[in-house]
Structures are given as structure tokens and as C-alpha cells.
Protein backbone atom coordinates (compact mmCIF):
# COMPACT_ATOMS: atom_id res chain seq x y z
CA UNK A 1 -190.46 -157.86 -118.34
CA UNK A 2 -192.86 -156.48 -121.63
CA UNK A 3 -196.07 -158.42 -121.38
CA UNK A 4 -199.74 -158.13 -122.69
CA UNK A 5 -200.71 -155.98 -119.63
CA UNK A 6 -202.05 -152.80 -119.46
CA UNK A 7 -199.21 -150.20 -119.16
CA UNK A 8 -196.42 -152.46 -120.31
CA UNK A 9 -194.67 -151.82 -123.30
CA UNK A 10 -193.52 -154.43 -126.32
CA UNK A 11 -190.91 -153.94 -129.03
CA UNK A 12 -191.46 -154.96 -132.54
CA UNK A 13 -188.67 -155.56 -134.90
CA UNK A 14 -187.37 -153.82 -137.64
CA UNK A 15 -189.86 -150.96 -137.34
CA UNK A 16 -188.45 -149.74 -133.91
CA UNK A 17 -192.02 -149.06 -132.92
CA UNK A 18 -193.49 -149.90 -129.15
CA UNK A 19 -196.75 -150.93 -128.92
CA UNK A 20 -198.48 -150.43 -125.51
CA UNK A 21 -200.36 -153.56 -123.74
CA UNK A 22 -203.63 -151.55 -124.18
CA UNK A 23 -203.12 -151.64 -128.00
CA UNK A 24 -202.71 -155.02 -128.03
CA UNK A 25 -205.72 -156.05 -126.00
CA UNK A 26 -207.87 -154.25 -128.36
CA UNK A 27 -206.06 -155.37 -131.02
CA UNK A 28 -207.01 -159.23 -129.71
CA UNK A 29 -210.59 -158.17 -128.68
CA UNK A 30 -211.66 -156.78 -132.01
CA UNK A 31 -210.00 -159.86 -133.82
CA UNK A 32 -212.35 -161.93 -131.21
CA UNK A 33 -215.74 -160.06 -132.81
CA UNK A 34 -214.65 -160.22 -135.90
CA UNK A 35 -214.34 -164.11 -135.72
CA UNK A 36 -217.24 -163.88 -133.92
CA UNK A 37 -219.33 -162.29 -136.19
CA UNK A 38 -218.04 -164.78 -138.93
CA UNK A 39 -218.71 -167.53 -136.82
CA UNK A 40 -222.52 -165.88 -136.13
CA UNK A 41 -223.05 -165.82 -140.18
CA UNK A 42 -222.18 -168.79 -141.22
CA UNK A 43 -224.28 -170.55 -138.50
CA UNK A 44 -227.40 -168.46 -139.69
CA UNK A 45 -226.39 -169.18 -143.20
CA UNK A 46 -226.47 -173.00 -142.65
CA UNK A 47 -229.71 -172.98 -140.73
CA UNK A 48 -231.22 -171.19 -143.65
CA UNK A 49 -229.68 -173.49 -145.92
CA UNK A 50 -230.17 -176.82 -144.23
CA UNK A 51 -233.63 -175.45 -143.62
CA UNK A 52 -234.23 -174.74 -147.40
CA UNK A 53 -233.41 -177.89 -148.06
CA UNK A 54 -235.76 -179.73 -146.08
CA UNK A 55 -238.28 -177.30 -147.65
CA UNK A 56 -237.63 -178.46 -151.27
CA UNK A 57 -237.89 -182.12 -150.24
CA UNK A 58 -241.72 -181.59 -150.46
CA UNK A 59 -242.49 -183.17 -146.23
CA UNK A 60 -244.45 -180.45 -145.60
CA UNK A 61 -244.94 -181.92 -141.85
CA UNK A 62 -241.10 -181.70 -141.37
CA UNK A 63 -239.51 -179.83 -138.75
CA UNK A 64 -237.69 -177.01 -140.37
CA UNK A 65 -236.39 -174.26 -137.65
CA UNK A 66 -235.96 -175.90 -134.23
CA UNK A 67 -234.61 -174.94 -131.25
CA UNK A 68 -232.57 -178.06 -131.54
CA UNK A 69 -231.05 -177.55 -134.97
CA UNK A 70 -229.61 -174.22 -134.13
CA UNK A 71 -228.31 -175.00 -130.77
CA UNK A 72 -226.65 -177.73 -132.80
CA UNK A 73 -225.32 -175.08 -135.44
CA UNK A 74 -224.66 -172.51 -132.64
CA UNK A 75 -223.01 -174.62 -130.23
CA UNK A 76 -219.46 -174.34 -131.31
CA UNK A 77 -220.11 -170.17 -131.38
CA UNK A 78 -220.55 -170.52 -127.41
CA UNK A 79 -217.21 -170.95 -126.20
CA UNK A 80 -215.52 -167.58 -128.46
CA UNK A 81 -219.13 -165.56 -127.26
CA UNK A 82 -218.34 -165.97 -123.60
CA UNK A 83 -214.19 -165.45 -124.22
CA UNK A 84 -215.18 -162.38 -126.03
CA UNK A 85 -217.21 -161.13 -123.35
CA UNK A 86 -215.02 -161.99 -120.45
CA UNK A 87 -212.55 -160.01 -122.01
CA UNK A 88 -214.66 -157.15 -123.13
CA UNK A 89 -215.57 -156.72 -119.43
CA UNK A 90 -212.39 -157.01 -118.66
CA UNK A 91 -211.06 -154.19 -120.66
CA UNK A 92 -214.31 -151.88 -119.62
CA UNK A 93 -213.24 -152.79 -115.80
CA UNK A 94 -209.42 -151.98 -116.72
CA UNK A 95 -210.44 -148.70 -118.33
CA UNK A 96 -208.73 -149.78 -121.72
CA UNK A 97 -210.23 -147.52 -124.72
CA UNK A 98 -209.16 -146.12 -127.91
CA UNK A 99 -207.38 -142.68 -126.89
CA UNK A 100 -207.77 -141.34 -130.17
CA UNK A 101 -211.66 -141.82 -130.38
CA UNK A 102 -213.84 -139.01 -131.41
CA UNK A 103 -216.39 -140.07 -128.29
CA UNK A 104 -216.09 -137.59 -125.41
CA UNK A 105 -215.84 -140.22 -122.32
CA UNK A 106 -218.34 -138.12 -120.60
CA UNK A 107 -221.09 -136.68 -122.55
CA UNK A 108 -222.07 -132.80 -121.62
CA UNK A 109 -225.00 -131.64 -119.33
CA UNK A 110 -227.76 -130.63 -121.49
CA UNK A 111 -228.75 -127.51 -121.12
CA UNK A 112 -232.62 -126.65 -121.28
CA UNK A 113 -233.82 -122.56 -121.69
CA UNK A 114 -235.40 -121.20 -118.36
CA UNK A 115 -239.25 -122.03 -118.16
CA UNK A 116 -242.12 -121.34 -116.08
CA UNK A 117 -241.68 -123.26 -112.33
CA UNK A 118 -245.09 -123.96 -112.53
CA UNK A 119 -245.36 -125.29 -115.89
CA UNK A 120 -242.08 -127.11 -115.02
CA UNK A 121 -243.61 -128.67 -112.28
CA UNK A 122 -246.93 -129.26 -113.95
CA UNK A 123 -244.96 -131.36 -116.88
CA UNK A 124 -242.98 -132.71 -114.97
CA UNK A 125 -245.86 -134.22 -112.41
CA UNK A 126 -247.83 -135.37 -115.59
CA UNK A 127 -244.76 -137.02 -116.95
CA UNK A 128 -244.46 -138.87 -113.49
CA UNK A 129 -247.91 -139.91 -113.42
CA UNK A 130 -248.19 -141.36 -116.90
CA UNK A 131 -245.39 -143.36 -115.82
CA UNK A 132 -246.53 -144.76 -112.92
CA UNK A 133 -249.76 -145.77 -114.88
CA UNK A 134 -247.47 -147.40 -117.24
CA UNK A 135 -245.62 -149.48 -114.84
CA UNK A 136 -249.06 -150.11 -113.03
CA UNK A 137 -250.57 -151.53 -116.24
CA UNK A 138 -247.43 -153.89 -117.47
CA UNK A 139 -247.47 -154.90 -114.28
CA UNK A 140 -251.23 -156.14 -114.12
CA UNK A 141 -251.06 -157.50 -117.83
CA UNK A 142 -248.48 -159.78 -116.66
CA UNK A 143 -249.72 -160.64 -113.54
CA UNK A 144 -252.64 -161.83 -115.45
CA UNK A 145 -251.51 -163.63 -118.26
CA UNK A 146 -251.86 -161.21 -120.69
CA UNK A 147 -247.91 -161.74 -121.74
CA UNK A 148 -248.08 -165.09 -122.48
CA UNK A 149 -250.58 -164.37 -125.06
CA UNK A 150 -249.23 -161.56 -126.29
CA UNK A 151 -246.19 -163.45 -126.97
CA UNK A 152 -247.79 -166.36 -128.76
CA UNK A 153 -249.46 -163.82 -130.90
CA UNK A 154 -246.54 -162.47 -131.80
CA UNK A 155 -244.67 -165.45 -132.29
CA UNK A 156 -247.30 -167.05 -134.79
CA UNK A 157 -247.32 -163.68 -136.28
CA UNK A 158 -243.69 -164.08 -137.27
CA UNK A 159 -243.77 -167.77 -138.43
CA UNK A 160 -246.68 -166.46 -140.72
CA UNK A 161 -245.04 -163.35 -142.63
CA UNK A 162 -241.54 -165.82 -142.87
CA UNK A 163 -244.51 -168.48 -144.56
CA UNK A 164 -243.53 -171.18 -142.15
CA UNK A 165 -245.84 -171.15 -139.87
């Protein structure tokens, strides 16, 4: 019995062609971003727009991005994000990909010239240690705060340069 599984085959028509179950769920799953993405625009589009608005009215103490007017705008994107990525981790855990993609699946080992051991090692021990300071130092900056204010920084930073803030 032809279904939409992987493997199984479907006739069309007329054309005497047989499309595969793999064709068709990519077929469905790049349909799904595609509405997605148009969803994704036009809910940016009338936050701008609604936002604009409220902007032109002269309040100048008004609300005009809010967490609450684009969860409002964004809320009917929710249910097609989480179909589309059900079924895009479906297809990665089926294995279903375009055959005639120019990707390798696997990429090749690279391939570095022969150098010194020691120099190897050297690098390769200074490399290590720089990231270990790295991770040390994140670590500590969050651990003491330094994150938060980092973040508000950046955050009135952004709301300045977009001139709402």
C-alpha cells in the first residue's frame, strides 16, 4: 500500500512518474519553512508597523516594542515552528536527504604538513592553556555578576542606536 513513508513509492497520473516517500517529505518540509518564513515576516513587519504607528501619535511615554506585543503577533507562528521542527528531526533521525546534493555527507580529514613534535606540542599546550584561562574567566565573570551587566549594557546599547531607547 504506497504511502508517505520513507521507501514507499507513489504514482502520479498522466506523467507515469513515481515519486519516492523521501521526496515527498522534503517536498512537505521545505513547503513548512517556506510558510514559515512568510509567517516570520509578516509578524516582524506588523510589529514595525504597529510600532511606527504609535511613534507618529506623538506619546512619547508609550510602550512601543514589548515583549507582550510580539508574543501577541508571534503567537500564531508557534504551532507551524514546532511542526516544522518535529518533522525536521524527524527526517535527520530517518536519514532522509537530498541524494543529488553537492554536500559530501562526510567531510574529509584535513590534512596538515609534518611539523616539529616539539613545536607541535609546544602550540598545542599553549592553545590548551589559553583555553582553560578562557573558560576560567567566563566562568568567574558570571559567577560574579559581571553578565548581568554586561547584558544590560548591551541591551540599552541596542535600544539607543534603533533611537528607542
Amino acid at each position: 500500500m504506497p504511502g508517505f513513508f520513507p521507501g514507499s513509492r507513489i504514482d502520479r497520473r498522466g506523467g507515469g512518474k513515481i515519486l519516492d516517500g523521501k521526496r515527498v517529505f522534503r517536498f512537505i518540509l521545505a513547503a513548512l519553512c517556506v510558510a514559515l518564513a512568510v509567517l516570520l515576516i509578516s509578524a516582524a513587519v506588523g510589529i514595525w508597523l504597529e510600532g511606527s504607528a504609535v511613534r507618529e501619535s506623538g506619546d512619547v511615554l508609550a510602550p512601543v516594542y514589548t515583549r507582550e506585543k510580539a508574543a501577541v503577533r508571534l503567537a500564531p507562528v508557534i504551532p507551524l515552528a514546532g511542526a516544522t521542527g518535529v518533522l525536521a528531526i524527524i527526517g535527520i533521525a530517518a536519514g532522509i536527504r537530498n541524494e543529488r546534493s553537492s554536500l559530501p555527507r562526510s567531510l574529509p580529514p584535513l590534512r596538515f604538513p609534518e611539523e616539529n613534535t616539539s613545536l607541535s606540542r609546544r602550540r598545542t599546550l599553549a592553545r590548551r592553556i589559553v583555553l582553560a584561562a578562557a573558560i576560567a574567566l567566563i566562568a568567574a565573570g558570571i559567577l560574579n555578576g559581571s553578565m548581568r551587566d554586561v547584558l544590560i549594557k548591551a541591551i540599552h546599547l541596542c535600544t539607543e542606536c534603533v533611537g528607542i531607547g
